[in-house]
PDB file of N, CA and C in Angstrom:
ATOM      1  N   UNK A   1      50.356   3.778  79.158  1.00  0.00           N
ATOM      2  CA  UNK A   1      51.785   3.589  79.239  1.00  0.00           C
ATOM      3  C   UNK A   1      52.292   3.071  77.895  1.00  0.00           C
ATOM      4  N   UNK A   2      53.375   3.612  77.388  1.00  0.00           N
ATOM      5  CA  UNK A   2      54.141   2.963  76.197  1.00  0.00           C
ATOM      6  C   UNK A   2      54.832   2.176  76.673  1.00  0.00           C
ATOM      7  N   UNK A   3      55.223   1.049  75.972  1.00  0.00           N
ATOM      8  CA  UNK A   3      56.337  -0.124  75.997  1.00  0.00           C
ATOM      9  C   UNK A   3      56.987  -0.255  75.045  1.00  0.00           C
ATOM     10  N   UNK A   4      57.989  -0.325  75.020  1.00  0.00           N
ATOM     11  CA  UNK A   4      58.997  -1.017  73.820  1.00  0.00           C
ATOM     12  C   UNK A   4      59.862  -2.430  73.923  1.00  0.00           C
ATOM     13  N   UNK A   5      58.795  -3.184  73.330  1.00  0.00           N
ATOM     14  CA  UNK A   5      59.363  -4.462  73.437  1.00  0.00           C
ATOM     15  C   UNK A   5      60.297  -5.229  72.170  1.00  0.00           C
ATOM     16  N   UNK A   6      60.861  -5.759  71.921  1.00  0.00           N
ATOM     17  CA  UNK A   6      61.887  -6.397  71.253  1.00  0.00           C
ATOM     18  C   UNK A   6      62.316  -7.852  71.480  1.00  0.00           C
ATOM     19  N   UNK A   7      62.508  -8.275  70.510  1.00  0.00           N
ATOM     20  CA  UNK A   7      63.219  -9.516  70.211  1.00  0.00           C
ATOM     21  C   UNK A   7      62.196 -10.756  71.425  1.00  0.00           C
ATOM     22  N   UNK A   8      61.132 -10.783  70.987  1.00  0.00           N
ATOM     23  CA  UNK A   8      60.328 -11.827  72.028  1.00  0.00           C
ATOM     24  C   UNK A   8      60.401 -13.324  71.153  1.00  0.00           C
ATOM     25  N   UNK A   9      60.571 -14.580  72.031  1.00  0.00           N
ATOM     26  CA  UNK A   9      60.326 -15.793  71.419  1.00  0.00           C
ATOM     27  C   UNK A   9      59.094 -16.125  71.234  1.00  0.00           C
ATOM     28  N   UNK A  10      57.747 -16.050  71.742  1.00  0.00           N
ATOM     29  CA  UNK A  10      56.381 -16.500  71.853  1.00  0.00           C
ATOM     30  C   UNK A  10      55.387 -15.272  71.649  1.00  0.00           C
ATOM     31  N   UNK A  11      55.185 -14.402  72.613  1.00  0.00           N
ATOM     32  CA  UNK A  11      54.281 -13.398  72.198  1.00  0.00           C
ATOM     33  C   UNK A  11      55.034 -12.274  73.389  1.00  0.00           C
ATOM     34  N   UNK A  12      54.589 -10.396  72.868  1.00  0.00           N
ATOM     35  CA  UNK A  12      55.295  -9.830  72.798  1.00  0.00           C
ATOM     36  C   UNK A  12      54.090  -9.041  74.530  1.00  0.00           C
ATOM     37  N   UNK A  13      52.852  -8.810  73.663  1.00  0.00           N
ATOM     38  CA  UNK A  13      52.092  -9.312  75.051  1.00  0.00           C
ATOM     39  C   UNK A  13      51.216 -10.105  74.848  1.00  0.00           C
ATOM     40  N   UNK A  14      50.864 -10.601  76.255  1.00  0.00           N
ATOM     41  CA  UNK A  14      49.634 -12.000  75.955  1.00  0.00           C
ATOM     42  C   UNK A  14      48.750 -11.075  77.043  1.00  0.00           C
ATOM     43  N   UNK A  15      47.370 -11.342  76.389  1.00  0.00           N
ATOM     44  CA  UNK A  15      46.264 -10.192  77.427  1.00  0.00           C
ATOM     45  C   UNK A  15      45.187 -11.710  77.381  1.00  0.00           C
ATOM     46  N   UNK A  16      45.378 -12.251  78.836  1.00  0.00           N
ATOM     47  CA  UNK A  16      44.266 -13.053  79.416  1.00  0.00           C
ATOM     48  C   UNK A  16      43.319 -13.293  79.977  1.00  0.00           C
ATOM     49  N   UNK A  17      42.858 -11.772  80.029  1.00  0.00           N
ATOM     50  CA  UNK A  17      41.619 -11.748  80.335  1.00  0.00           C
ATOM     51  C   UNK A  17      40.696 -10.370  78.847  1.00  0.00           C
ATOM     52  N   UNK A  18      39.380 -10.463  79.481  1.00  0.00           N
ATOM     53  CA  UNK A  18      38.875  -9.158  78.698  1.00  0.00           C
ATOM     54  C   UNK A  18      39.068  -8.061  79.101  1.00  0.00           C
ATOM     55  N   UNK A  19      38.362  -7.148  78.560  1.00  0.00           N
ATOM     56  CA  UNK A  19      38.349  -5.555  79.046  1.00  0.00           C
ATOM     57  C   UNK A  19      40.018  -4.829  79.334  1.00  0.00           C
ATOM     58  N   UNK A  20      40.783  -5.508  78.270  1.00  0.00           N
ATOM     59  CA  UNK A  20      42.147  -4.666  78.716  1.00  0.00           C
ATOM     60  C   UNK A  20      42.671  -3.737  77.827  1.00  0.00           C
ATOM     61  N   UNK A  21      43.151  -2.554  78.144  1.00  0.00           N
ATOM     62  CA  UNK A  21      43.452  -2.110  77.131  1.00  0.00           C
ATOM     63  C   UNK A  21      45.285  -2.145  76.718  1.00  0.00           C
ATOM     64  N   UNK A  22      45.549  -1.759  75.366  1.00  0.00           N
ATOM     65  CA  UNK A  22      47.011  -1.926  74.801  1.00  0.00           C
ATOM     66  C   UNK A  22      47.066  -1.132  74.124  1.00  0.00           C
ATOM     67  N   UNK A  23      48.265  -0.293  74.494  1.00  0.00           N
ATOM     68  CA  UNK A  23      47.969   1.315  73.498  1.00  0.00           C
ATOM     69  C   UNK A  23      49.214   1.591  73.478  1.00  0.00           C
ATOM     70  N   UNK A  24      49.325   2.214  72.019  1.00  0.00           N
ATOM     71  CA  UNK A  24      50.963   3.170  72.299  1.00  0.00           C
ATOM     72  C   UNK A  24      52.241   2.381  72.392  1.00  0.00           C
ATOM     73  N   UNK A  25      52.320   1.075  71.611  1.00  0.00           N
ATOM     74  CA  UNK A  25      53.119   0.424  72.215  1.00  0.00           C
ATOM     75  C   UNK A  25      53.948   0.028  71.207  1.00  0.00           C
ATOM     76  N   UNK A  26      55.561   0.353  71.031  1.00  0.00           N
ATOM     77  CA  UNK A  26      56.343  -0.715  69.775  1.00  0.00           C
ATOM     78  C   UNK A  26      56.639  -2.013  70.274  1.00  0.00           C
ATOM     79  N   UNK A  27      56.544  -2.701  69.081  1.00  0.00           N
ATOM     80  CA  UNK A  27      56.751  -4.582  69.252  1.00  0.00           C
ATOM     81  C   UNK A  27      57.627  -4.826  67.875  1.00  0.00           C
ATOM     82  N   UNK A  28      58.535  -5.650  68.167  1.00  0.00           N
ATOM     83  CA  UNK A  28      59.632  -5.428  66.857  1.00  0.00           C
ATOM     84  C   UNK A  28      60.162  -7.159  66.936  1.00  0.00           C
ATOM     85  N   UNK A  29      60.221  -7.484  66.088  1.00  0.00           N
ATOM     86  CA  UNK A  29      61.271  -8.733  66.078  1.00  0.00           C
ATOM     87  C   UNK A  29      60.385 -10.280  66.998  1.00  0.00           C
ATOM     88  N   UNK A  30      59.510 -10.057  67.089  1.00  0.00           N
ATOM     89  CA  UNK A  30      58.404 -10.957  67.437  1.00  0.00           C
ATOM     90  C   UNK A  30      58.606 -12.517  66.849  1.00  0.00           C
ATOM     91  N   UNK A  31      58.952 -13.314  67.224  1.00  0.00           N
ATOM     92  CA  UNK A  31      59.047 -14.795  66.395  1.00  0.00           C
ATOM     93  C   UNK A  31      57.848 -15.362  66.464  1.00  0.00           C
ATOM     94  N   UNK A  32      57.148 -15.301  68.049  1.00  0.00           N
ATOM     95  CA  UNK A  32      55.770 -15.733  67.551  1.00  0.00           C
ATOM     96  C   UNK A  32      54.830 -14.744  67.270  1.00  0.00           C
ATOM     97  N   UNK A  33      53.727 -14.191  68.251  1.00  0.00           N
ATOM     98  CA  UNK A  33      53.142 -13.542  67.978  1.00  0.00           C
ATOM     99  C   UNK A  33      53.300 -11.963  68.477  1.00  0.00           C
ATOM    100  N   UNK A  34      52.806 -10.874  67.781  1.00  0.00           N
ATOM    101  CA  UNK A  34      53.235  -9.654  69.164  1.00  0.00           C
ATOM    102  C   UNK A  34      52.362  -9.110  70.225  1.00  0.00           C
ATOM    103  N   UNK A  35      51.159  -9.444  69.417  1.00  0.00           N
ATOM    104  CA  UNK A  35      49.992  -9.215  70.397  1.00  0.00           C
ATOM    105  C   UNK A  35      48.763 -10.696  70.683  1.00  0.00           C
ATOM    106  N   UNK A  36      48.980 -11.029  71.758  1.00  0.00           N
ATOM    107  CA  UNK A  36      48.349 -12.412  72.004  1.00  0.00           C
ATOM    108  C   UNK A  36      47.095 -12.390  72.365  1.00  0.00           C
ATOM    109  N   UNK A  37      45.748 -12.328  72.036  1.00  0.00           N
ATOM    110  CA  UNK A  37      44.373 -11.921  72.739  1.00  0.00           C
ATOM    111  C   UNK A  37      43.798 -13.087  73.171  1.00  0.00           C
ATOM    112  N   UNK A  38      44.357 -14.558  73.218  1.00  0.00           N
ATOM    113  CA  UNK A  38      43.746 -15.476  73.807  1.00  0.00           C
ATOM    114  C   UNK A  38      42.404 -15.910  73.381  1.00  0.00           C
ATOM    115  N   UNK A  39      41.774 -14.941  72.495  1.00  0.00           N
ATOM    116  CA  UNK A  39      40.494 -15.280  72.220  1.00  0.00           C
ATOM    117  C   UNK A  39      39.295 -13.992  73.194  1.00  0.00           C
ATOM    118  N   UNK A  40      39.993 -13.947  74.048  1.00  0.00           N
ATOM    119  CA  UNK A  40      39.290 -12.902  74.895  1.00  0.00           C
ATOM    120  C   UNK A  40      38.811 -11.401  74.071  1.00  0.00           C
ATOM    121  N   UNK A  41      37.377 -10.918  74.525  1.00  0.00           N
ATOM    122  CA  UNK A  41      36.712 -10.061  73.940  1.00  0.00           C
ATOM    123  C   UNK A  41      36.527  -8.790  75.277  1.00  0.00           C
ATOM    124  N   UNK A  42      36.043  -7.776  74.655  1.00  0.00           N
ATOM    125  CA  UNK A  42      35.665  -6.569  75.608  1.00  0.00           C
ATOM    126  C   UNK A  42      37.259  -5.990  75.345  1.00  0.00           C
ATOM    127  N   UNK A  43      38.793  -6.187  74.848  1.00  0.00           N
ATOM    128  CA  UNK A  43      39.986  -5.204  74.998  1.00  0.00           C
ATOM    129  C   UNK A  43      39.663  -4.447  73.509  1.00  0.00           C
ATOM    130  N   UNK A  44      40.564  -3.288  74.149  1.00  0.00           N
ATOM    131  CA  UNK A  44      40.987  -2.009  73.199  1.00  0.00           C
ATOM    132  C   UNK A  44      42.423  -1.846  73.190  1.00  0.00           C
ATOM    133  N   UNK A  45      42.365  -2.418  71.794  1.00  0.00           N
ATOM    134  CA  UNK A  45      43.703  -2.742  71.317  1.00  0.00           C
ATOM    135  C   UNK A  45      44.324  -2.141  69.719  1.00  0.00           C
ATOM    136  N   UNK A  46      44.669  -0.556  70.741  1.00  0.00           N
ATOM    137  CA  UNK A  46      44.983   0.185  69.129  1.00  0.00           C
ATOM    138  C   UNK A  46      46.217   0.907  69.280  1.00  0.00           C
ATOM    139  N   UNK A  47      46.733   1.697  68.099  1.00  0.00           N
ATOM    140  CA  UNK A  47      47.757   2.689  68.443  1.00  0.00           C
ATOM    141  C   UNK A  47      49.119   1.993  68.442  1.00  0.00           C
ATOM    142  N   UNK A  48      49.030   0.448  68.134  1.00  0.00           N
ATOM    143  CA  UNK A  48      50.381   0.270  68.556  1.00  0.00           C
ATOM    144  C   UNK A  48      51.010  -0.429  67.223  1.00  0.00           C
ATOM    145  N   UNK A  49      52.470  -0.157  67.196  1.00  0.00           N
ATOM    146  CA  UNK A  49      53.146  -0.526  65.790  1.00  0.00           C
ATOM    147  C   UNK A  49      53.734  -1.601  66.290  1.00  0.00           C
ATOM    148  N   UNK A  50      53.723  -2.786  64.733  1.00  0.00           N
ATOM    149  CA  UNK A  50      54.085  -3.649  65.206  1.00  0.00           C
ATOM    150  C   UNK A  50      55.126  -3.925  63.815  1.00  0.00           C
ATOM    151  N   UNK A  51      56.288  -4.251  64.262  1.00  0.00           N
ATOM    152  CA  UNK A  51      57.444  -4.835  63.092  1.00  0.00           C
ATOM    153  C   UNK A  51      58.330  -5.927  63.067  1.00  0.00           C
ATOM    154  N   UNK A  52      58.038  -6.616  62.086  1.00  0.00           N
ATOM    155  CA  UNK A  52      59.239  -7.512  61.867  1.00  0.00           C
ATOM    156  C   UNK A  52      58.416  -8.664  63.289  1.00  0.00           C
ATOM    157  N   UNK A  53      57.042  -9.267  62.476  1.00  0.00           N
ATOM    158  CA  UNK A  53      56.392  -9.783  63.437  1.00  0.00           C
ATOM    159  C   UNK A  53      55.723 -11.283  63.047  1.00  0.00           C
ATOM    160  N   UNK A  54      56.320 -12.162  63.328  1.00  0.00           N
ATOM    161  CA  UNK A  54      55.412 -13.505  62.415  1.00  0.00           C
ATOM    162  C   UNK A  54      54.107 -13.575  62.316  1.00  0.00           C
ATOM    163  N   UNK A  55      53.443 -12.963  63.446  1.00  0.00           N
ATOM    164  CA  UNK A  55      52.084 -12.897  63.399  1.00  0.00           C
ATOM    165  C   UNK A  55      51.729 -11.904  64.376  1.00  0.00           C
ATOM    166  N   UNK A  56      50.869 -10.574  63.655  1.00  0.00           N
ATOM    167  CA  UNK A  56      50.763  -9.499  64.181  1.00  0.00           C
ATOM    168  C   UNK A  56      49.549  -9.566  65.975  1.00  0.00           C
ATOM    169  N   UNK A  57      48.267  -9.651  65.577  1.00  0.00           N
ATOM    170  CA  UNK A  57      47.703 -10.059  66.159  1.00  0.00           C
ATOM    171  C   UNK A  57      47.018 -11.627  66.178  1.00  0.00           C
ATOM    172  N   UNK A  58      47.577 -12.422  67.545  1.00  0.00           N
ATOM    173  CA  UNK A  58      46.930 -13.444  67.303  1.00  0.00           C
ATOM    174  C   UNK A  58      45.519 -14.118  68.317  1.00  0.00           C
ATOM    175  N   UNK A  59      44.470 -15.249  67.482  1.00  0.00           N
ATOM    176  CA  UNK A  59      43.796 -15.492  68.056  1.00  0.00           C
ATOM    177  C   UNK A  59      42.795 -13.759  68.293  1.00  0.00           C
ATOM    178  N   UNK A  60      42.484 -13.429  67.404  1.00  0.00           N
ATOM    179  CA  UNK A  60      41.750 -12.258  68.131  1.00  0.00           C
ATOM    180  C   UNK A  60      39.728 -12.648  67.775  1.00  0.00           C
ATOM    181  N   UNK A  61      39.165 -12.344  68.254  1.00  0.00           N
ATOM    182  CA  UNK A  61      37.823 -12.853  68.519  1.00  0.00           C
ATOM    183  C   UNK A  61      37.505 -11.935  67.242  1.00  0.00           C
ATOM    184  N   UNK A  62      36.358 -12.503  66.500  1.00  0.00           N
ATOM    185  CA  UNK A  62      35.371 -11.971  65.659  1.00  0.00           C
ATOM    186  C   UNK A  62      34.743 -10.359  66.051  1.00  0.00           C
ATOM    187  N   UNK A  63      34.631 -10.090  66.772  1.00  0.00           N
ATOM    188  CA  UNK A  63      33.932  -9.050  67.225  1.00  0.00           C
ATOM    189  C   UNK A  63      34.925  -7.755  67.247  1.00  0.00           C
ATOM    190  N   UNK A  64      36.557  -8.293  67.327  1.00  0.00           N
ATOM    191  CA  UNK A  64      37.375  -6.976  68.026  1.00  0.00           C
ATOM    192  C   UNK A  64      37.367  -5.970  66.484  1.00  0.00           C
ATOM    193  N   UNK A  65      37.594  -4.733  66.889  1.00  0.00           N
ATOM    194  CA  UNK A  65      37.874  -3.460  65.895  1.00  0.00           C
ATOM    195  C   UNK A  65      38.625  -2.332  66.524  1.00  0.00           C
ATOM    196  N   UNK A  66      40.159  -2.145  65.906  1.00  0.00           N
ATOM    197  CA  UNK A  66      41.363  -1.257  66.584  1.00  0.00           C
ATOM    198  C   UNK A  66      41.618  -1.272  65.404  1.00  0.00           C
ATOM    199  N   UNK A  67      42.827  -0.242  65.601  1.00  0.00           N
ATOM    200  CA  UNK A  67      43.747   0.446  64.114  1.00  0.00           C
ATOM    201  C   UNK A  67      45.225   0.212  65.320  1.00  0.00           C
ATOM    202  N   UNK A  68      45.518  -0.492  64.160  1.00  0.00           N
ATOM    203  CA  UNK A  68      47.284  -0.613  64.655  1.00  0.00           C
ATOM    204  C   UNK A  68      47.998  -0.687  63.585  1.00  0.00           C
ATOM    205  N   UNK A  69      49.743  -0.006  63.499  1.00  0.00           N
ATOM    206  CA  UNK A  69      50.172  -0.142  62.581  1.00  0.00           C
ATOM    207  C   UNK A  69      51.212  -1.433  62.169  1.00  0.00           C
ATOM    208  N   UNK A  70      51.289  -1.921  61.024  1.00  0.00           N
ATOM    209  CA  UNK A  70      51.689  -3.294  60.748  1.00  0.00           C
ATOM    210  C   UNK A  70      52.861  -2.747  59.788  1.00  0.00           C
ATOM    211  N   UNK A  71      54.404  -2.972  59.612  1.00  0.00           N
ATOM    212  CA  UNK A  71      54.888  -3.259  59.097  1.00  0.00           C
ATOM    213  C   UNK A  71      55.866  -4.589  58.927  1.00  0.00           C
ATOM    214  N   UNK A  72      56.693  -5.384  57.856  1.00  0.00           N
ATOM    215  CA  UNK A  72      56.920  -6.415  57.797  1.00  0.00           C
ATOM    216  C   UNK A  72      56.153  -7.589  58.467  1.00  0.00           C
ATOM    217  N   UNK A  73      55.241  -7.347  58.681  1.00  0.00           N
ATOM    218  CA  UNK A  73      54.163  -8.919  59.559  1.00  0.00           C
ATOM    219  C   UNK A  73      53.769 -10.016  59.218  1.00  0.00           C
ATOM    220  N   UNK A  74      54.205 -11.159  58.971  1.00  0.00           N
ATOM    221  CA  UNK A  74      54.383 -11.854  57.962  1.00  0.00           C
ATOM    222  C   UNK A  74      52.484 -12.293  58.004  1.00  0.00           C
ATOM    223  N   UNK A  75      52.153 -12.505  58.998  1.00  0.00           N
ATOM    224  CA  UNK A  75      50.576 -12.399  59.237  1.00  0.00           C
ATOM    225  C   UNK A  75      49.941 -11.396  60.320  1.00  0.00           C
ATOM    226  N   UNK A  76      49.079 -10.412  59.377  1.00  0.00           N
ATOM    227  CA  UNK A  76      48.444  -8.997  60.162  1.00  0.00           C
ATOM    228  C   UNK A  76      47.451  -9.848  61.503  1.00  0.00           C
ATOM    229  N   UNK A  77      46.454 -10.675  61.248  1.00  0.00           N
ATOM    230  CA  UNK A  77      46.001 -10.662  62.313  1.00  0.00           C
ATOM    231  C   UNK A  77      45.190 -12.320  61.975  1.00  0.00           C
ATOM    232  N   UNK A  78      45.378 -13.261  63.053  1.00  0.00           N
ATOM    233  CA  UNK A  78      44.486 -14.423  62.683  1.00  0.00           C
ATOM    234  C   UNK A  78      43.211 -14.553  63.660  1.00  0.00           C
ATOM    235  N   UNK A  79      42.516 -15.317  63.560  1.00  0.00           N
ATOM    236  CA  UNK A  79      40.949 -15.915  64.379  1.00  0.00           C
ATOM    237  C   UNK A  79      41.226 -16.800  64.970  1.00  0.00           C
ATOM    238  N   UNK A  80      40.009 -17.697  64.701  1.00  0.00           N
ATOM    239  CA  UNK A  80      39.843 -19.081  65.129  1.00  0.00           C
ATOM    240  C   UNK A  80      39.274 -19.275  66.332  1.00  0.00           C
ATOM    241  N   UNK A  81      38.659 -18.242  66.847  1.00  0.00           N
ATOM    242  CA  UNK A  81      38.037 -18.327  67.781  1.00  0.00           C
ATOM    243  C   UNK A  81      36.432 -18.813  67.941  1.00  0.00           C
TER     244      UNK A  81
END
């Protein structure tokens, strides 16, 4: 399924568990984050553009590998897991 999300205060989605997938999806205007992974491992998380985003992907685990597209993001993707 595509989504088009816009203008979010916190995160654009938050995925709280593993094994989920996120595909196909615009995220625009993001203040906090647009894609939230909690730290959680096992999702497939590609295909989706993200703009005008304070922080593109956040919290994403060491292990994850997707292609998503990033424009204006002020941060592409952080850890800390």
């Amino acid at each position: 399924m595509t989504n088009h999300i816009f203008d979010t205060q916190v995160a654009g989605i938050n995925i709280g568990v593993g094994n989920v997938t996120v595909r196909g999806n615009g995220l625009a205007y993001s203040l906090g984050s647009a894609i939230e992974f909690n730290c959680t491992t096992g999702d497939t998380v590609t295909g989706n553009t993200i703009n005008d985003a304070k922080i593109g992907l956040d919290k994403v685990p060491a292990s994850f590998i997707g292609g998503n597209t990033f424009h204006n993001a002020g941060t592409r993707t952080t850890g800390g897991c």
